[in-house]
N, C-alpha and C. Protein backbone atom coordinates (compact mmCIF):
# COMPACT_ATOMS: atom_id res chain seq x y z
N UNK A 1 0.82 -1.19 0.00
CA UNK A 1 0.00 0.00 0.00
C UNK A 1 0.87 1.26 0.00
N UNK A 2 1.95 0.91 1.01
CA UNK A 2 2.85 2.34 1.35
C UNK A 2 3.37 2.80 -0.56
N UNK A 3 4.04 1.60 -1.11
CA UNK A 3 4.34 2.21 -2.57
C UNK A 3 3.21 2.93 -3.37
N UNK A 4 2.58 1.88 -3.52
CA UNK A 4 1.34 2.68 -4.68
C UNK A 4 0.82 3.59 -4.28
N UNK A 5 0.38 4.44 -2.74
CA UNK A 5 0.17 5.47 -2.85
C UNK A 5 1.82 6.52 -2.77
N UNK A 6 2.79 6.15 -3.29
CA UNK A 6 4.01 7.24 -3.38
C UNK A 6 3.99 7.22 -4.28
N UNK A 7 4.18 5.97 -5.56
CA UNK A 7 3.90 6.30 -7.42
C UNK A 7 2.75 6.81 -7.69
N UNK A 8 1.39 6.76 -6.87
CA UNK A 8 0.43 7.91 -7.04
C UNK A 8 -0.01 9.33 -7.48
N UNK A 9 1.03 9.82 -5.69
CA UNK A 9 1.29 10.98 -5.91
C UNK A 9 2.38 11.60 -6.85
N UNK A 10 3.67 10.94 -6.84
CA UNK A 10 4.57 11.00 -7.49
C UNK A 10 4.37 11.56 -9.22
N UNK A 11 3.58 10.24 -9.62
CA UNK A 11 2.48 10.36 -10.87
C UNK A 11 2.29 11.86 -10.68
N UNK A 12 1.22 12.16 -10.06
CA UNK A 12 0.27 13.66 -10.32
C UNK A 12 1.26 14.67 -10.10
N UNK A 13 2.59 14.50 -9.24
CA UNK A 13 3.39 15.31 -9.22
C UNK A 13 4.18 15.94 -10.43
N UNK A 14 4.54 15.10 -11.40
CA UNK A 14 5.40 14.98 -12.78
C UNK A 14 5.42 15.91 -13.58
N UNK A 15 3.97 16.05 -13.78
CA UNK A 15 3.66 16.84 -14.79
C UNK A 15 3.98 18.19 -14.61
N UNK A 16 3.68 18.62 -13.54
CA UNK A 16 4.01 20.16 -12.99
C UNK A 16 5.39 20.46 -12.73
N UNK A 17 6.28 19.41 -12.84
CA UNK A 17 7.19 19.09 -12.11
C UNK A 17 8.16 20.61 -12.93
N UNK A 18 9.27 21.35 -12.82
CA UNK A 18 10.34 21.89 -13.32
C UNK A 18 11.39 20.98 -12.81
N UNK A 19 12.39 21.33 -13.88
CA UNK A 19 14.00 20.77 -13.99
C UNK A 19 15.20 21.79 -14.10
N UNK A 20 16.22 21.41 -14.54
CA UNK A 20 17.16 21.93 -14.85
C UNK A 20 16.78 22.18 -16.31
N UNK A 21 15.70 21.33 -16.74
CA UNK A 21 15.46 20.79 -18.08
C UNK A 21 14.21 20.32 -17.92
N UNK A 22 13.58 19.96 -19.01
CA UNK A 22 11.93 19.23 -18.35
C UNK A 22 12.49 17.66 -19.05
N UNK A 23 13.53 17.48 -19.78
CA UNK A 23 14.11 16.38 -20.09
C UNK A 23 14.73 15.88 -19.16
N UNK A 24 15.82 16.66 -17.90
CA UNK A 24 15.95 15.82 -16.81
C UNK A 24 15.42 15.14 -16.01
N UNK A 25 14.10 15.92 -15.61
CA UNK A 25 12.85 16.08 -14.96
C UNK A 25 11.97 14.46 -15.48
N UNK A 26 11.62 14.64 -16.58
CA UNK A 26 11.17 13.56 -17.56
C UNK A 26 11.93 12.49 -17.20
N UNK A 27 13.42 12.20 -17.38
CA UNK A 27 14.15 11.27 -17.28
C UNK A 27 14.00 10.27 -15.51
N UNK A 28 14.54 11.87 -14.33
CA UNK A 28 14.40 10.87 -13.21
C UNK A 28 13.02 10.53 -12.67
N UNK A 29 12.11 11.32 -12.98
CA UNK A 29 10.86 11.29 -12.70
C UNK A 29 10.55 9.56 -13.37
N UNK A 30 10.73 9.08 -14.61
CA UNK A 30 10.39 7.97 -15.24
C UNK A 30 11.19 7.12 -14.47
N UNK A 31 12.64 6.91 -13.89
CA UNK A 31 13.09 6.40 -12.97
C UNK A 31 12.75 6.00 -12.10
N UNK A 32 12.03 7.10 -11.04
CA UNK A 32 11.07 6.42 -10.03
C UNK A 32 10.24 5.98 -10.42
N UNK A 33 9.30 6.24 -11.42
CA UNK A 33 8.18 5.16 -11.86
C UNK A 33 8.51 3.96 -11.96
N UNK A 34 9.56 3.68 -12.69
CA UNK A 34 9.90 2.44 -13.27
C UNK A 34 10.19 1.31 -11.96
N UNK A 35 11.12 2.31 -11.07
CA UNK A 35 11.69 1.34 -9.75
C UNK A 35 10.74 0.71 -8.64
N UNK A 36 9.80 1.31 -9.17
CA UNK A 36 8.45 1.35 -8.07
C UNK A 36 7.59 0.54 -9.04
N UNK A 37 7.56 0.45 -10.47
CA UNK A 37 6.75 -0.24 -11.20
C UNK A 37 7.31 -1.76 -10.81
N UNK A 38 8.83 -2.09 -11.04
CA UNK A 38 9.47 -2.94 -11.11
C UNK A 38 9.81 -3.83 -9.70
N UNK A 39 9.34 -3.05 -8.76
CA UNK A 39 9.17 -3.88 -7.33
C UNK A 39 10.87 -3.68 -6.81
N UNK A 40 11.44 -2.53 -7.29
CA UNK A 40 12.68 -2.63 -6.62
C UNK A 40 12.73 -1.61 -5.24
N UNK A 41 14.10 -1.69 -4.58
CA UNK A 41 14.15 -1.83 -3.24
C UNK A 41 13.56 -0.62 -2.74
N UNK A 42 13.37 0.27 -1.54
CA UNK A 42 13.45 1.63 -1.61
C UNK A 42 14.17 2.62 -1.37
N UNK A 43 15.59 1.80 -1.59
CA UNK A 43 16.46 2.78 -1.39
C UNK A 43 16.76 3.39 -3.01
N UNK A 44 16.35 2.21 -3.70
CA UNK A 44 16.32 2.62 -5.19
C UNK A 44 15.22 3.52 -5.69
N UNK A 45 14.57 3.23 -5.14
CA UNK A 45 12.99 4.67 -5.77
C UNK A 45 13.38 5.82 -4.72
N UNK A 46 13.91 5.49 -3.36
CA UNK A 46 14.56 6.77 -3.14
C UNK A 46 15.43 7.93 -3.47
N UNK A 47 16.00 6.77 -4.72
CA UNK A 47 17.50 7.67 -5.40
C UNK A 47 16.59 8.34 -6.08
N UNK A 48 15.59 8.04 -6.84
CA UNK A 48 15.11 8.71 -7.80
C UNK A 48 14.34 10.03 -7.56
N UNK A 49 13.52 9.97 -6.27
CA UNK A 49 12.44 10.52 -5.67
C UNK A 49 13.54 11.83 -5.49
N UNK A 50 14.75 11.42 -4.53
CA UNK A 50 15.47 12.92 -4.10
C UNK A 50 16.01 13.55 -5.94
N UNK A 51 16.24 12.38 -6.38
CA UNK A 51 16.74 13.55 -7.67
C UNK A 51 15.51 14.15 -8.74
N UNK A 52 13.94 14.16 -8.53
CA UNK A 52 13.22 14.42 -9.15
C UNK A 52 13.28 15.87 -7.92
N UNK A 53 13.42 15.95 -6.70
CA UNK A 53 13.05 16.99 -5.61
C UNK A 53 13.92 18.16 -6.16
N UNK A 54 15.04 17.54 -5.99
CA UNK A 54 16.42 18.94 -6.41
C UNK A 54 16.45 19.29 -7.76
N UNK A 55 15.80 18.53 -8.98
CA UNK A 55 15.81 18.46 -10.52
C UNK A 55 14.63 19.89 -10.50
N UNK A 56 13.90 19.33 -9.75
CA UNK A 56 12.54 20.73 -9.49
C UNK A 56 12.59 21.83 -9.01
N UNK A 57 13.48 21.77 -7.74
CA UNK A 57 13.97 22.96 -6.77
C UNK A 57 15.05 23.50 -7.62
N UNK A 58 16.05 23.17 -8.53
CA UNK A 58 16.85 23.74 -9.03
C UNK A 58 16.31 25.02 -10.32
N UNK A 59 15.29 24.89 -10.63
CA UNK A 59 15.15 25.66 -11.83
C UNK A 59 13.98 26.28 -11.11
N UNK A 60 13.68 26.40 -9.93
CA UNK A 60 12.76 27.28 -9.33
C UNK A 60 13.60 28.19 -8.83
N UNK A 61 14.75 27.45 -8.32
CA UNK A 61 15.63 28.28 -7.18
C UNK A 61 15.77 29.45 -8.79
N UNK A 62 16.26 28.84 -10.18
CA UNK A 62 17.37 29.57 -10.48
C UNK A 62 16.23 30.92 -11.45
N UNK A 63 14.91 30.56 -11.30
CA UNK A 63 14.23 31.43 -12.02
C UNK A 63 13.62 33.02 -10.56
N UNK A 64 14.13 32.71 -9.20
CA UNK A 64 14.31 33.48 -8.20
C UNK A 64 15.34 34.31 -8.09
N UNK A 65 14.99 35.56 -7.86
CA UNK A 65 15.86 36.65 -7.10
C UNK A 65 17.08 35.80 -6.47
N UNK A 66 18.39 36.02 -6.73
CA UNK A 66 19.39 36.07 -5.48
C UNK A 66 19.39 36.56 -4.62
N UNK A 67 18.74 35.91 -3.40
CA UNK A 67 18.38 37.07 -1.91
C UNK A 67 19.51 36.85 -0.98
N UNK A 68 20.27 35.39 -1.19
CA UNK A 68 21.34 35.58 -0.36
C UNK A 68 22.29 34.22 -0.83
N UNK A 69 23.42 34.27 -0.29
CA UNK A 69 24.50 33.05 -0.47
C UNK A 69 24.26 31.92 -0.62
N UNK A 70 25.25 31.01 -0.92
CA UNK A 70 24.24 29.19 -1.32
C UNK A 70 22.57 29.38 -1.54
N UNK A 71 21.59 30.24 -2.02
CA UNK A 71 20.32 30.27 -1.69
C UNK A 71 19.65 28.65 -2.48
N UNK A 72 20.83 28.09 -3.98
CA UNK A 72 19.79 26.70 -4.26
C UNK A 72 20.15 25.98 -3.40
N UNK A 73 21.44 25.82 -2.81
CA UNK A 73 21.75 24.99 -1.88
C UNK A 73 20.93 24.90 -0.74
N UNK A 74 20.33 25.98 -0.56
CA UNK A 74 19.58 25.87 0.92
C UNK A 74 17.97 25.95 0.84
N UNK A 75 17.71 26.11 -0.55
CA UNK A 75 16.10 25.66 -0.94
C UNK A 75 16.14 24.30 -1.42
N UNK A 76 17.29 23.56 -2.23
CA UNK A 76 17.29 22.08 -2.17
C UNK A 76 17.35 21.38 -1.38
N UNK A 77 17.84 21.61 -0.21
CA UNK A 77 18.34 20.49 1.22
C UNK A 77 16.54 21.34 1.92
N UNK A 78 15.76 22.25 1.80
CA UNK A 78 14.84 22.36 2.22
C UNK A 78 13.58 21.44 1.84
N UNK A 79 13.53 21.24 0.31
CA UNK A 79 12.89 20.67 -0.49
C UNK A 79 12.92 19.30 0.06
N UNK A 80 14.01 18.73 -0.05
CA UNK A 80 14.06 17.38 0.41
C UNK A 80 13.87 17.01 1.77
N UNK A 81 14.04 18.00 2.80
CA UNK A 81 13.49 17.74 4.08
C UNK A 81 12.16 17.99 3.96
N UNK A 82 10.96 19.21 3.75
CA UNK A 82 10.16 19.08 3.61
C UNK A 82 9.61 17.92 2.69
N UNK A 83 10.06 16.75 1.23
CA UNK A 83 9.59 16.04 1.07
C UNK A 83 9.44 14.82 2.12
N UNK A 84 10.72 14.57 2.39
CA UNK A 84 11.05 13.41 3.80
C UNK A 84 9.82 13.51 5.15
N UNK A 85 9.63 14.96 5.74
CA UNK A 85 8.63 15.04 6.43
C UNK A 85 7.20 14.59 6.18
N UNK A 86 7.01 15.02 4.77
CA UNK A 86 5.64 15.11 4.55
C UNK A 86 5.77 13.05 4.23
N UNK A 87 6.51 12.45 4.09
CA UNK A 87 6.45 11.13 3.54
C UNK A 87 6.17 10.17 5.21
N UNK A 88 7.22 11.05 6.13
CA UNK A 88 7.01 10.72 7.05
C UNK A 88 5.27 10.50 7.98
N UNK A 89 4.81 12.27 7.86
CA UNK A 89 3.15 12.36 7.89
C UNK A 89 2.30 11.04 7.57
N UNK A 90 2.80 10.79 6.47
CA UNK A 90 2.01 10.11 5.38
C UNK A 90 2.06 8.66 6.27
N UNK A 91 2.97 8.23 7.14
CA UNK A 91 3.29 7.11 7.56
C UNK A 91 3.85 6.10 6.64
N UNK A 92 4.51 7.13 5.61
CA UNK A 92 5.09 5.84 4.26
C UNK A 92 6.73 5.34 4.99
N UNK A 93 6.76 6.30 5.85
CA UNK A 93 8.68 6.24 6.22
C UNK A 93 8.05 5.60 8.08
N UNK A 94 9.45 4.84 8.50
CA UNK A 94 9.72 4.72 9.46
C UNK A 94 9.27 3.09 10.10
N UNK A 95 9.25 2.75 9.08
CA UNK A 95 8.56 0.83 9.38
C UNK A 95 10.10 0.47 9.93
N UNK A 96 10.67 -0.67 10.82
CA UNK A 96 11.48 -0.93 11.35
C UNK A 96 12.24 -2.14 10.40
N UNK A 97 11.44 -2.27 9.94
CA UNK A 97 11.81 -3.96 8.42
C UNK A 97 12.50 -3.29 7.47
N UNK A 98 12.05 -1.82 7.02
CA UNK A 98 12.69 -1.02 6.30
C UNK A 98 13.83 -0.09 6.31
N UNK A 99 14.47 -0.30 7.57
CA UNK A 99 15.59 0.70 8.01
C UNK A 99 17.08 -0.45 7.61
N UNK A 100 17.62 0.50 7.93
CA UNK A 100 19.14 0.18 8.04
C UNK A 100 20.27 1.50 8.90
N UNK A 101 20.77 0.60 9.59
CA UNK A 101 21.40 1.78 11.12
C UNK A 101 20.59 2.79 11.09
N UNK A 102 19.41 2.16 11.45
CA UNK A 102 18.37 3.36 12.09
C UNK A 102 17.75 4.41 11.52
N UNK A 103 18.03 3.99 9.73
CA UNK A 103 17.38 5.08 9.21
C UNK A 103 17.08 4.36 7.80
N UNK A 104 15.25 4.99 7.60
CA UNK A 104 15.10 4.69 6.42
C UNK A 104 15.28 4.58 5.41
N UNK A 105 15.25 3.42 4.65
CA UNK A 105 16.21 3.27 3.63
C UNK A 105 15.62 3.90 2.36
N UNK A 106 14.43 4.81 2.46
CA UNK A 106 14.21 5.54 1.23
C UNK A 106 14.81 6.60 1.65
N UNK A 107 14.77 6.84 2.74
CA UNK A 107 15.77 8.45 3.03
C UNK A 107 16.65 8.78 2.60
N UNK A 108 17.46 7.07 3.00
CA UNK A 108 18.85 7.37 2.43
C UNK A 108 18.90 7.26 0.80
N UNK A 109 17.98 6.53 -0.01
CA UNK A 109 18.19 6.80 -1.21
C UNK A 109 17.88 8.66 -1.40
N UNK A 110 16.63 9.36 -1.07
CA UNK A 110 16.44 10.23 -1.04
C UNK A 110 17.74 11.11 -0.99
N UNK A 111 18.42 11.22 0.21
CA UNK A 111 19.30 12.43 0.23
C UNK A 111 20.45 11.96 -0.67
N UNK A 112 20.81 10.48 -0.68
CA UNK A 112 21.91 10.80 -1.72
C UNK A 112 21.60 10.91 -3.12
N UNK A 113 20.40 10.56 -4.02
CA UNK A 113 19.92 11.07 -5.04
C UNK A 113 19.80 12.34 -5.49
N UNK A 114 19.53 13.43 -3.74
CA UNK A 114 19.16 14.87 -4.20
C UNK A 114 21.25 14.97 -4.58
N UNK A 115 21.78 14.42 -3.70
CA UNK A 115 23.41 15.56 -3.44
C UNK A 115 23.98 15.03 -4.69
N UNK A 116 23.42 13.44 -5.89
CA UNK A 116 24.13 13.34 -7.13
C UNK A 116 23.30 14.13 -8.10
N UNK A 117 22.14 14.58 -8.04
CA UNK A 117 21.23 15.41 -8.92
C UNK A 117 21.81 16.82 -8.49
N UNK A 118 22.56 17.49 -7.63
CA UNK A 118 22.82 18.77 -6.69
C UNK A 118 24.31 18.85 -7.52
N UNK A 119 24.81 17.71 -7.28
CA UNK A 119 26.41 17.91 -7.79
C UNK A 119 26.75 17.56 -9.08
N UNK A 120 26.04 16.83 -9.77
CA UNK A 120 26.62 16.41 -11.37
C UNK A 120 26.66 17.73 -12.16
N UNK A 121 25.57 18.65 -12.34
CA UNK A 121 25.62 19.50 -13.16
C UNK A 121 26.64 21.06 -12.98
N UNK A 122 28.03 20.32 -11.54
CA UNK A 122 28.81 21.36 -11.40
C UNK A 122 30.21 20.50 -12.03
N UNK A 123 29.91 18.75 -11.79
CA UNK A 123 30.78 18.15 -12.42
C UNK A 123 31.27 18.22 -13.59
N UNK A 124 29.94 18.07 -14.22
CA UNK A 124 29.32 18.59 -15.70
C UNK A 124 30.31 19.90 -16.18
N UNK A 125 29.87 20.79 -15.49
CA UNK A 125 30.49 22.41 -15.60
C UNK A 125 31.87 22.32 -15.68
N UNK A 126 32.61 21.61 -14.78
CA UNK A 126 34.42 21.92 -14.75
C UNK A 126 34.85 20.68 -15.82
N UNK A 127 34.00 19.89 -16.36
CA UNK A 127 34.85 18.84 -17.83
C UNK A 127 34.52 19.71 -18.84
N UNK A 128 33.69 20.60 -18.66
CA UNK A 128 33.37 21.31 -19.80
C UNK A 128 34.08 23.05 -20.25
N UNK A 129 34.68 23.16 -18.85
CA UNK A 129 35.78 24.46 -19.11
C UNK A 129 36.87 23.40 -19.23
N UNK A 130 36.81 22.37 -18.36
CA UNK A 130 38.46 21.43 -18.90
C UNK A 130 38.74 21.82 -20.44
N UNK A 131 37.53 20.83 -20.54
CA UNK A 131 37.79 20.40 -21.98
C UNK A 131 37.18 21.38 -23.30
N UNK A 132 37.08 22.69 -22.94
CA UNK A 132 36.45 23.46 -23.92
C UNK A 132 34.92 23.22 -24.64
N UNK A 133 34.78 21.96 -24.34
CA UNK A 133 33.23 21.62 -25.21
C UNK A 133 32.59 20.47 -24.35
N UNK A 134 31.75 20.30 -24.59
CA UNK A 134 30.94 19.33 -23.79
C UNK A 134 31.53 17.40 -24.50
N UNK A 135 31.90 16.79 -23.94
CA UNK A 135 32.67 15.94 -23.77
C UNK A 135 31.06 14.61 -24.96
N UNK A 136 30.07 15.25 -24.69
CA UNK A 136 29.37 14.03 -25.73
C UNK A 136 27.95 14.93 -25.44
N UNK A 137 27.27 15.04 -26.19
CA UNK A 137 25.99 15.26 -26.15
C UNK A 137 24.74 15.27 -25.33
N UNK A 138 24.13 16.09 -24.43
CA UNK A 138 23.71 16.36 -23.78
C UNK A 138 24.50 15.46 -21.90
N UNK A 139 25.62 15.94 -21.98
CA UNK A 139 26.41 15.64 -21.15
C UNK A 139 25.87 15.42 -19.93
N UNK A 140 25.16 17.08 -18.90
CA UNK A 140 24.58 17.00 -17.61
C UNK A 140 23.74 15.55 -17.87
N UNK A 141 22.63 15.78 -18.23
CA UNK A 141 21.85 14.34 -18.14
C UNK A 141 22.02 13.35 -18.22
N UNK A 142 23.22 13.01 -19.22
CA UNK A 142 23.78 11.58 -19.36
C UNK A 142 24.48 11.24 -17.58
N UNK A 143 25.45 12.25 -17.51
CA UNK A 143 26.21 11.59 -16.37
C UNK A 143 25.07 11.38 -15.03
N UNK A 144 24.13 12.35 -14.95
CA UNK A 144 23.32 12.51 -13.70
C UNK A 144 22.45 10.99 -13.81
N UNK A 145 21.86 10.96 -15.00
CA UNK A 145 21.33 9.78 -14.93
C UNK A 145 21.98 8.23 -14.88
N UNK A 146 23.14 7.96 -15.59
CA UNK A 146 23.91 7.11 -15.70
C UNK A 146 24.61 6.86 -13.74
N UNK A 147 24.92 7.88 -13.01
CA UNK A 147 24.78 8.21 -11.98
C UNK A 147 24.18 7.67 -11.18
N UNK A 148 22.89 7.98 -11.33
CA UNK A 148 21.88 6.82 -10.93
C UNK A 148 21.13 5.79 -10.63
N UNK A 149 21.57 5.51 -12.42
CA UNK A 149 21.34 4.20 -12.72
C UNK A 149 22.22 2.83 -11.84
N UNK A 150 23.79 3.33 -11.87
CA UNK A 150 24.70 3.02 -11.13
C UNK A 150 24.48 2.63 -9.41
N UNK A 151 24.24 3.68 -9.19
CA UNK A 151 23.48 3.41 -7.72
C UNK A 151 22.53 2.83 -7.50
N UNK A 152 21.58 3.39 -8.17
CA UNK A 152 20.32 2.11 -8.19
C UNK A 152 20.98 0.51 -8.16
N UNK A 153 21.75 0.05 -9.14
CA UNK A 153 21.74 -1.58 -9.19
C UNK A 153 22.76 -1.40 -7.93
N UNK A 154 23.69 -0.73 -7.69
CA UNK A 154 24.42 -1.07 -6.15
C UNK A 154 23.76 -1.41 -5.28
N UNK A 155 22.82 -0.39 -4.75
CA UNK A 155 21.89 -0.66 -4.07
C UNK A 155 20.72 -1.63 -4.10
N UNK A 156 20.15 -1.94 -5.55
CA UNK A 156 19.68 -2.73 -5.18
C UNK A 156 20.42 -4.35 -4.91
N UNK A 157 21.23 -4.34 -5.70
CA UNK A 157 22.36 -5.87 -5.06
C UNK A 157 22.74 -5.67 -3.66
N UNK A 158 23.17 -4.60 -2.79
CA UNK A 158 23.50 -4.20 -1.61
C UNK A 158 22.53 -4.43 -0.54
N UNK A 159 21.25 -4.25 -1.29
CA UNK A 159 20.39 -3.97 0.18
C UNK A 159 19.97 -5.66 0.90
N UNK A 160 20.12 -6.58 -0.13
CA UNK A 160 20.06 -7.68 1.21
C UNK A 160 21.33 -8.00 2.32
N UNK A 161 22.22 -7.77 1.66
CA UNK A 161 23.07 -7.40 2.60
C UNK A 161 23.04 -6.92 4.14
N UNK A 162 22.80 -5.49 3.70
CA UNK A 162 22.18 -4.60 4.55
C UNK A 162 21.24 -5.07 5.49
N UNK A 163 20.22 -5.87 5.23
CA UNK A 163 19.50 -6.12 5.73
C UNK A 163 19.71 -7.23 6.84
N UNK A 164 20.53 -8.34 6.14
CA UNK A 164 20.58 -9.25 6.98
C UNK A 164 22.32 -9.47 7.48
N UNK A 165 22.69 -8.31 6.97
CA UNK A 165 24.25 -8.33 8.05
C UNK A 165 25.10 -9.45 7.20
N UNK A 166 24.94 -10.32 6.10
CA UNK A 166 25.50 -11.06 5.61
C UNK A 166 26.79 -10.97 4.96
């Protein structure tokens, strides 16, 4: 029950959703669908969930006034705590079957999804003064998602592990 109502909302969320891009947006957004379609773990629909949060908060932050220092940095790590809370509300977070050292394991996909969706497109930025040109075709998205993808199968091969200390 706890999933299908998060690909629910998630769903109705999408469409409205902003990106860096509405193609990034498009991309991790279909990510979590898929990981959640596909019955995988939740630390894996977590990766996705935090990088659809910061993919959204980033092109809100950047269509805002500069009112002060780090300001996406500190409306993205807001974004994702207010999502985490409200998931919490929801009673979707905090089952004890679902943790690992004491913390939910969509969380933890969550925050590290937002900080590789937060940091690729500065990674992105310094191969691309390196190297004068963008290293292959639509570069940010490839690495952010490939990124992902990466973590996702870690995690999901990792998490029985995790689970049972093996």
């Amino acid at each position: 029950m706890r999933s299908t109502l998060l690909v629910f909302v998630l769903a109705l969320a999408i469409p409205s959703a902003l990106a860096h891009c509405p193609l990034c947006t498009a991309a991790v957004g279909t990510g979590a669908v898929i990981s959640r379609f596909l019955g995988l773990d939740d630390m894996v629909f977590g990766l996705w969930v935090g990088a659809v949060v910061v993919s959204s908060t980033m092109v809100a932050a950047r269509k805002m006034k500069q009112v002060f220092p780090y300001q996406n940095a500190v409306l993205s790590a807001a974004a994702v705590a207010l999502t985490v809370y409200g998931l919490k509300l929801a009673d979707i977070l905090g089952d004890l079957r679902y943790m690992v050292f004491g913390i939910d394991k969509m969380v933890i996909g969550i925050v590290v999804g937002a900080a590789v969706t937060y940091v690729m497109p500065k990674i992105s930025l310094k191969l691309l003064l390196k190297y004068r040109r963008a290293l292959f075709p639509r570069q940010t998205i490839v690495l952010t998602v490939l990124t992902l993808i990466i973590l996702s199968i870690l995690a999901q091969l990792g998490a029985p592990i995790l689970l049972t200390g093996s």
